[in-house]
Protein backbone atom coordinates (compact mmCIF):
# COMPACT_ATOMS: atom_id res chain seq x y z
CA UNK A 1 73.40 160.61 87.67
CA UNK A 2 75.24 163.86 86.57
CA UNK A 3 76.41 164.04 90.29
CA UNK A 4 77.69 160.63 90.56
CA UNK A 5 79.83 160.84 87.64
CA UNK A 6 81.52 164.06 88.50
CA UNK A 7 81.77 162.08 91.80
CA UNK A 8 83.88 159.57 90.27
CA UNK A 9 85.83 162.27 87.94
CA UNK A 10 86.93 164.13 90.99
CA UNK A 11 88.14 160.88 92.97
CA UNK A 12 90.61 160.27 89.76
CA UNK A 13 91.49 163.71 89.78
CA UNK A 14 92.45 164.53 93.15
CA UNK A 15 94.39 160.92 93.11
CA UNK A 16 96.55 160.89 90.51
CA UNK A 17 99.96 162.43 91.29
CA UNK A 18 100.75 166.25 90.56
CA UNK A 19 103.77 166.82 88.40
CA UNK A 20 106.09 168.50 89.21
CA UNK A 21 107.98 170.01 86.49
CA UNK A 22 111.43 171.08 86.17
CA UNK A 23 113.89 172.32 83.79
CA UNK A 24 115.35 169.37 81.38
CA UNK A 25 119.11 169.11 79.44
CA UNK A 26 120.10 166.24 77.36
CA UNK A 27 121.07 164.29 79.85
CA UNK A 28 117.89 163.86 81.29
CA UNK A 29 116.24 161.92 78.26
CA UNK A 30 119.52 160.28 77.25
CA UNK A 31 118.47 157.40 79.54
CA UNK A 32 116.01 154.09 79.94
CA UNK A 33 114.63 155.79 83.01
CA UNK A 34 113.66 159.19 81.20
CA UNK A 35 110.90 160.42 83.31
CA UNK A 36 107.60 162.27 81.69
CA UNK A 37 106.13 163.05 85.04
CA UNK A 38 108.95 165.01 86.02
CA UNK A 39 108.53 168.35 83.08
CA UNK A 40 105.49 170.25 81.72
CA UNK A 41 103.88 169.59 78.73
CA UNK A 42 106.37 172.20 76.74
CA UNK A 43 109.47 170.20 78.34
CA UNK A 44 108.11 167.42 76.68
CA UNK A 45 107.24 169.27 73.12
CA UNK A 46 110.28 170.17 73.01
CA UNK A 47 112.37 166.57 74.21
CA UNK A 48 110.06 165.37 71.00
CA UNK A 49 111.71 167.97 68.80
CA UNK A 50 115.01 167.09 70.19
CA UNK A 51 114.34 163.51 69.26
CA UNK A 52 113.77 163.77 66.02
CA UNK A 53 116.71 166.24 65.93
CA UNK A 54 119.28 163.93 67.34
CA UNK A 55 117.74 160.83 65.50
CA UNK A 56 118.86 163.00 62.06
CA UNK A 57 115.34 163.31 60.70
CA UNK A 58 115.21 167.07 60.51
CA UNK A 59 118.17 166.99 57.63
CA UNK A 60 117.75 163.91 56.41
CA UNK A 61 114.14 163.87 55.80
CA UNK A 62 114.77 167.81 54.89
CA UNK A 63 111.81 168.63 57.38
CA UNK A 64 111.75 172.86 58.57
CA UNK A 65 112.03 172.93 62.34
CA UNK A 66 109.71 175.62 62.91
CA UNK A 67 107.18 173.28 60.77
CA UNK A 68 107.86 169.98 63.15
CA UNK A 69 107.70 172.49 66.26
CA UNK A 70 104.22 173.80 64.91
CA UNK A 71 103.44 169.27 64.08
CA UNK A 72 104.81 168.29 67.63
CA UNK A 73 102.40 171.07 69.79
CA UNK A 74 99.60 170.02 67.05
CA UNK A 75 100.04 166.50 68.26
CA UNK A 76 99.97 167.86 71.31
CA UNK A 77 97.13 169.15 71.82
CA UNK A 78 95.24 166.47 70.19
CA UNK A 79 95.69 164.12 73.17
CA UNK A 80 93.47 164.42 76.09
CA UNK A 81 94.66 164.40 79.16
CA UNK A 82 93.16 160.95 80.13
CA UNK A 83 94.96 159.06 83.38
CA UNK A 84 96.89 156.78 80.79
CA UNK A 85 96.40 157.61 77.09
CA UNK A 86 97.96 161.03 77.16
CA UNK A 87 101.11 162.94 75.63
CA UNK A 88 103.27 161.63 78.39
CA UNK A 89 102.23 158.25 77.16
CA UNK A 90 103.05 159.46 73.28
CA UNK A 91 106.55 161.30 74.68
CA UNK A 92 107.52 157.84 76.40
CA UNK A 93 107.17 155.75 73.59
CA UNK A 94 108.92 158.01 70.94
CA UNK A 95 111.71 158.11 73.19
CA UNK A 96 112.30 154.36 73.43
CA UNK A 97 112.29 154.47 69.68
CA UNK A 98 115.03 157.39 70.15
CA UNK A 99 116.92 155.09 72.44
CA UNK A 100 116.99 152.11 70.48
CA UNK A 101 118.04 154.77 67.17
CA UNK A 102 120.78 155.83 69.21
CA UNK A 103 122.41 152.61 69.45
CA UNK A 104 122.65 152.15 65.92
CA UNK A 105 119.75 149.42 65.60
CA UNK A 106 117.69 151.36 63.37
CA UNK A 107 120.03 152.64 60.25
CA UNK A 108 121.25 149.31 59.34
CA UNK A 109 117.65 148.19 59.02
CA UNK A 110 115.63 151.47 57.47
CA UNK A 111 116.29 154.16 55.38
CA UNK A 112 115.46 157.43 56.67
CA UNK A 113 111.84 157.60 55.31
CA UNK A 114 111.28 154.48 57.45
CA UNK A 115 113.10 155.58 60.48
CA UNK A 116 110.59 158.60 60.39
CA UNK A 117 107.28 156.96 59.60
CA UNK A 118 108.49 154.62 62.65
CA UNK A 119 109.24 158.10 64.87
CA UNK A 120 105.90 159.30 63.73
CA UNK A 121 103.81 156.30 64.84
CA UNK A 122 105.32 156.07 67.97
CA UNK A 123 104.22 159.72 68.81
CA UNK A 124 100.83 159.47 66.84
CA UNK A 125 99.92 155.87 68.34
CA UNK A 126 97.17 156.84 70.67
CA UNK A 127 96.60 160.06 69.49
CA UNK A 128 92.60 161.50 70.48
CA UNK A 129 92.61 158.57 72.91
CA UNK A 130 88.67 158.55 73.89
CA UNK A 131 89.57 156.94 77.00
CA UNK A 132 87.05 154.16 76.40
CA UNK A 133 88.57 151.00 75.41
CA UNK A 134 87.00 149.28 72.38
CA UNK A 135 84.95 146.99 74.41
CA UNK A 136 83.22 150.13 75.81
CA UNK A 137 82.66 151.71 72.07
CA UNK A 138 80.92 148.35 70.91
CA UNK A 139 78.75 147.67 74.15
CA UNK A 140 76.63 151.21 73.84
CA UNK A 141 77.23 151.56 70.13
CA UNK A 142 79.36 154.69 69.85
CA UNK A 143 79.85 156.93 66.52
CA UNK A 144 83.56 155.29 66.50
CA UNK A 145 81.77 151.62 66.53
CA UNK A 146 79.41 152.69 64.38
CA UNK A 147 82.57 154.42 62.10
CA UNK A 148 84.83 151.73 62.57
CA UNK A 149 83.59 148.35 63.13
CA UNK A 150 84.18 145.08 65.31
CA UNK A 151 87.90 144.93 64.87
CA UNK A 152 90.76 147.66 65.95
CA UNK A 153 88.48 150.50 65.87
CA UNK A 154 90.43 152.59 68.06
CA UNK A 155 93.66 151.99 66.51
CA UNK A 156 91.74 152.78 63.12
CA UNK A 157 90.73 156.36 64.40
CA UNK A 158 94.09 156.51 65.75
CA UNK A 159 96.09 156.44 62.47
CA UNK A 160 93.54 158.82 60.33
CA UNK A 161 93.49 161.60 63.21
CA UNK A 162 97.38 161.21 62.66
CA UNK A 163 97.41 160.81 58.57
CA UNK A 164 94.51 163.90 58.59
CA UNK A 165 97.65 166.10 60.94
CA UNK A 166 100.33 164.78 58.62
CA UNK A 167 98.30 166.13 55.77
CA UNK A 168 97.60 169.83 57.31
CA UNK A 169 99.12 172.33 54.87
CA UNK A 170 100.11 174.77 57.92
CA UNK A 171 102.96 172.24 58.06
CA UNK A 172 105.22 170.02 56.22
CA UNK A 173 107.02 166.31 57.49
CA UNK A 174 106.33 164.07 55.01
CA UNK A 175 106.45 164.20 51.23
CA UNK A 176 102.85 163.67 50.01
CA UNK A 177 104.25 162.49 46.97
CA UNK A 178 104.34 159.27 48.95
CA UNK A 179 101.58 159.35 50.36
CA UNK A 180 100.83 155.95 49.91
CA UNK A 181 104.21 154.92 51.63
CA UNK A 182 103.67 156.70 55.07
CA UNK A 183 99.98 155.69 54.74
CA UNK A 184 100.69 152.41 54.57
CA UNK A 185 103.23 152.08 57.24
CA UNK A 186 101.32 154.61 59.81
CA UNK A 187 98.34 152.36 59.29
CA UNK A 188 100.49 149.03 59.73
CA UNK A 189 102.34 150.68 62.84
CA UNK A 190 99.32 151.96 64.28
CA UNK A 191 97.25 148.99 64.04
CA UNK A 192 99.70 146.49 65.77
CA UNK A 193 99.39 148.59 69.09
CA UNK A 194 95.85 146.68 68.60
CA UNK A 195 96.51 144.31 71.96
CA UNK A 196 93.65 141.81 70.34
CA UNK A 197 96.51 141.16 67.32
CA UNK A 198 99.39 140.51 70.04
CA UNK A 199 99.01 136.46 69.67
CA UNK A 200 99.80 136.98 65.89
CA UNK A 201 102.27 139.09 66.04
CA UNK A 202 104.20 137.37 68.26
CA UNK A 203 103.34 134.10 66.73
CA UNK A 204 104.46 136.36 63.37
CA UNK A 205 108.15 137.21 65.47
CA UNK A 206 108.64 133.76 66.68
CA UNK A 207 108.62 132.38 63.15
CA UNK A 208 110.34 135.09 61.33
CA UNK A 209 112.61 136.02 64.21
CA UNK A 210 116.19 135.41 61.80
CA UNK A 211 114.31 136.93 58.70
CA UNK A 212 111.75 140.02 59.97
CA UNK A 213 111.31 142.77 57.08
CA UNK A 214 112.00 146.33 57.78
CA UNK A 215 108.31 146.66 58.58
CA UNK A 216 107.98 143.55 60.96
CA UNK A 217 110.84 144.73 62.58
CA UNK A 218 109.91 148.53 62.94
CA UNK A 219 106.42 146.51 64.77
CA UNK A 220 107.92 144.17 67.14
CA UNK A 221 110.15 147.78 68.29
CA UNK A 222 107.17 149.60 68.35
CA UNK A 223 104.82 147.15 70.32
CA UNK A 224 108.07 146.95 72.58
CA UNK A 225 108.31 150.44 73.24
CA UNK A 226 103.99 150.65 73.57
CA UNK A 227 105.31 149.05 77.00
CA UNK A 228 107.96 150.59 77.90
CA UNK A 229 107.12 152.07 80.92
CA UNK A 230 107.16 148.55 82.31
CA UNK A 231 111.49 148.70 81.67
CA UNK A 232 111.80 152.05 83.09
CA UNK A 233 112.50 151.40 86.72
CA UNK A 234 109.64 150.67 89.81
CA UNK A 235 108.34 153.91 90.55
CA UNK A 236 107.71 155.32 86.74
CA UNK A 237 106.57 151.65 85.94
CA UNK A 238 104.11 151.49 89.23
CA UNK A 239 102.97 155.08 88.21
CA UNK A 240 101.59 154.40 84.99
CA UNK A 241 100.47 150.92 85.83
CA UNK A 242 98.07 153.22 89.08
CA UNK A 243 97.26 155.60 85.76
CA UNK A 244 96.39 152.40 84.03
CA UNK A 245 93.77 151.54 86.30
CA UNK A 246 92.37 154.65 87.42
CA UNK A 247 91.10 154.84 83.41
CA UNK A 248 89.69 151.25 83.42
CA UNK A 249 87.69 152.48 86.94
CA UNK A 250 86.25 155.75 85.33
CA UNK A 251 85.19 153.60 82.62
CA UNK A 252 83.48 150.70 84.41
CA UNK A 253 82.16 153.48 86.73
CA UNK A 254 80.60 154.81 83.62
CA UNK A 255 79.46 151.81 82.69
CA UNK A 256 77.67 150.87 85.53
CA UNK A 257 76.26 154.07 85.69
CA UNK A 258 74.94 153.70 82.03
CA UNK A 259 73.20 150.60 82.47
CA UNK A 260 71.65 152.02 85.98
CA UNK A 261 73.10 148.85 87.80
CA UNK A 262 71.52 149.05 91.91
CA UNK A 263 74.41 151.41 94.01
CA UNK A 264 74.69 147.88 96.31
CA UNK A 265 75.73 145.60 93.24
CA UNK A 266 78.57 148.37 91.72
CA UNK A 267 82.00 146.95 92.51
CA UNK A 268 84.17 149.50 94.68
CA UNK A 269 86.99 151.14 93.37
CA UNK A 270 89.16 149.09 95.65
CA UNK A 271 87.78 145.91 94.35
CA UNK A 272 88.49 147.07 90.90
CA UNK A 273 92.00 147.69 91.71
CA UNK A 274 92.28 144.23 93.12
CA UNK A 275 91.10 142.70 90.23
CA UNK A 276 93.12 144.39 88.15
CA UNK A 277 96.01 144.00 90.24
CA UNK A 278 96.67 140.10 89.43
CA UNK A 279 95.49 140.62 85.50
CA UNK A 280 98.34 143.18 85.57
CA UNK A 281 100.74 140.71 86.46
CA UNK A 282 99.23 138.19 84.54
CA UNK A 283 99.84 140.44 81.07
CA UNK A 284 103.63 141.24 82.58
CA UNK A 285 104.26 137.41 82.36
CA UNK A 286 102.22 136.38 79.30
CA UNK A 287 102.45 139.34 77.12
CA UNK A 288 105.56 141.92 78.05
CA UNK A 289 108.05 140.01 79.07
CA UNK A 290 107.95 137.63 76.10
CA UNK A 291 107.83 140.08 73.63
CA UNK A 292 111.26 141.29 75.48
CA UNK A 293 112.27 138.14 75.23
CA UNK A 294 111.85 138.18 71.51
CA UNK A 295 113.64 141.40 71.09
CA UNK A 296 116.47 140.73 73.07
CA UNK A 297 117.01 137.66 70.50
CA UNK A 298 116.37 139.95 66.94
CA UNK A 299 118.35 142.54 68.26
CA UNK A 300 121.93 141.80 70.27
CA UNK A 301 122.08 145.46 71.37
CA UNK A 302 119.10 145.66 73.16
CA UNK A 303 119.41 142.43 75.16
CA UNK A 304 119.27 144.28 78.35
CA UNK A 305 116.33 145.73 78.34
CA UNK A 306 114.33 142.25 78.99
CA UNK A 307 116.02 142.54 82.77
CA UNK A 308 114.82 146.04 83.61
CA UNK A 309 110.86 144.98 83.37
CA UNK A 310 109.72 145.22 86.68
CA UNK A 311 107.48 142.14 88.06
CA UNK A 312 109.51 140.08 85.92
CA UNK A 313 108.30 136.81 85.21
CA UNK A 314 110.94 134.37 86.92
């Protein structure tokens, strides 16, 4: 058993792309097709600091750089590095939120506490990933099903490992004084990455589309930018969508392996990535590209962005 597992671990190992890493300016993440394969994990540490720089948070929020330096490695090194869930995946969707800040869509909506409880769930959102999706935790009954229950369980143990770092004394972002207002909004955030709430909340959009609060709006931009890497040009998209995959095989090989299901009845990897192939196109036209759709029409400035998703439904 031990052997066929570290079977399948080596398989995803040896065929997921190397990175190859290279030195980065501003010009390199001042773009849609920003590329988090392309630098090493301290690139992207420090793209996250210069994020929150540029965005104004480090003044405005009066937050000590060497303390978010300290946060942003801490976050760090709290992801795993799973195929999909990983920093890169964290670095990619704070930057969208850093694009869409930079063309003014986010001051006339939040104040700066907002804008940075927005920043933070956006880097925090899949933080200690298990790589197991929540179906997995409930079907063998793991400590986080067991913790958290039937519904959003990951995203639950998502936002406290990030509320638990945000409340570290070796560093300081957020005034506990209001603790109950980043709480809150982490926990809201965090939760609405749940992909079992996406009917709602676009549902939610659809009907308050000319009237979304602060919070509804700071959702619908974080959800967006959750799947963003489907707006970032063909090969970062096809990348991530390969990562995507290669996460959902190690777990059904697991799976399989758990319930000792006969060698001859185990679906191949290539089957797997068949399957998954058409459902992946399937979510592109039912679930992304609406939910571009929506944006485009809450926000005029970001209209574009619905015609970069590649796969586009037609």
């Amino acid at each position: 058993m031990i052997k066929t597992i570290f079977s399948v671990c080596l398989m995803i190992i040896t065929t997921l792309q190397p990175i190859e890493a290279f030195a980065m300016d501003q010009t390199s993440y001042n773009s849609w097709s920003f590329n988090v394969f392309a630098y090493d994990l301290q690139d992207l540490e420090d793209a996250v600091f210069c994020f929150f720089e540029e965005a104004g948070l480090i003044k405005e929020c009066a937050i000590d750089p060497v303390d978010l330096k300290k946060y942003i490695a801490a976050v760090k090194d709290n992801y795993e590095e799973r195929p999909y869930h990983n920093f890169r995946h964290a670095v990619e969707v704070t930057h969208f939120i850093y694009m869409v800040d930079k063309r003014g869509a986010l001051r006339s909506r939040l104040n700066h506490k907002k804008r940075l409880y927005l920043f933070l769930a956006a880097l925090n959102h899949d933080i200690a990933h298990p790589g197991k999706t929540a179906k997995y935790q409930k079907m063998f009954s793991s400590e986080l099903y067991e913790k958290y229950g039937d519904t959003s369980l990951l995203e639950k143990y998502h936002t406290e490992v990030a509320c638990a770092l945000l409340e570290d004394p070796s560093w300081k972002i957020v005034s506990f004084q209001d603790k109950k207002g980043y709480t809150t909004w982490l926990e809201a955030l965090i939760l609405s990455t749940d992909m079992q709430l996406h009917t709602h909340y676009v549902d939610l959009f659809k009907k308050r589309i000319d009237n979304l609060s602060p919070l509804e709006y700071s959702i619908l931009l974080l959800k967006c930018a959750d799947l963003s890497q489907l707006i970032r040009g063909k090969e970062i998209g096809e990348k991530w969508v390969f990562r995507l995959r290669k996460e959902l095989y190690l777990e059904k090989a697991e799976e399989m392996q758990r319930k000792h299901q006969p060698l001859q009845e185990r679906i191949s990897e290539a089957d797997f990535f068949a399957q998954e192939i058409r459902s992946q196109q399937d979510f592109i036209d039912q679930f992304a590209y609406p939910l571009y759709e929506i944006l485009s029409l809450v926000e005029s400035s970001l209209k574009d962005l619905k015609q970069k998703m590649i796969h586009k439904a037609e």
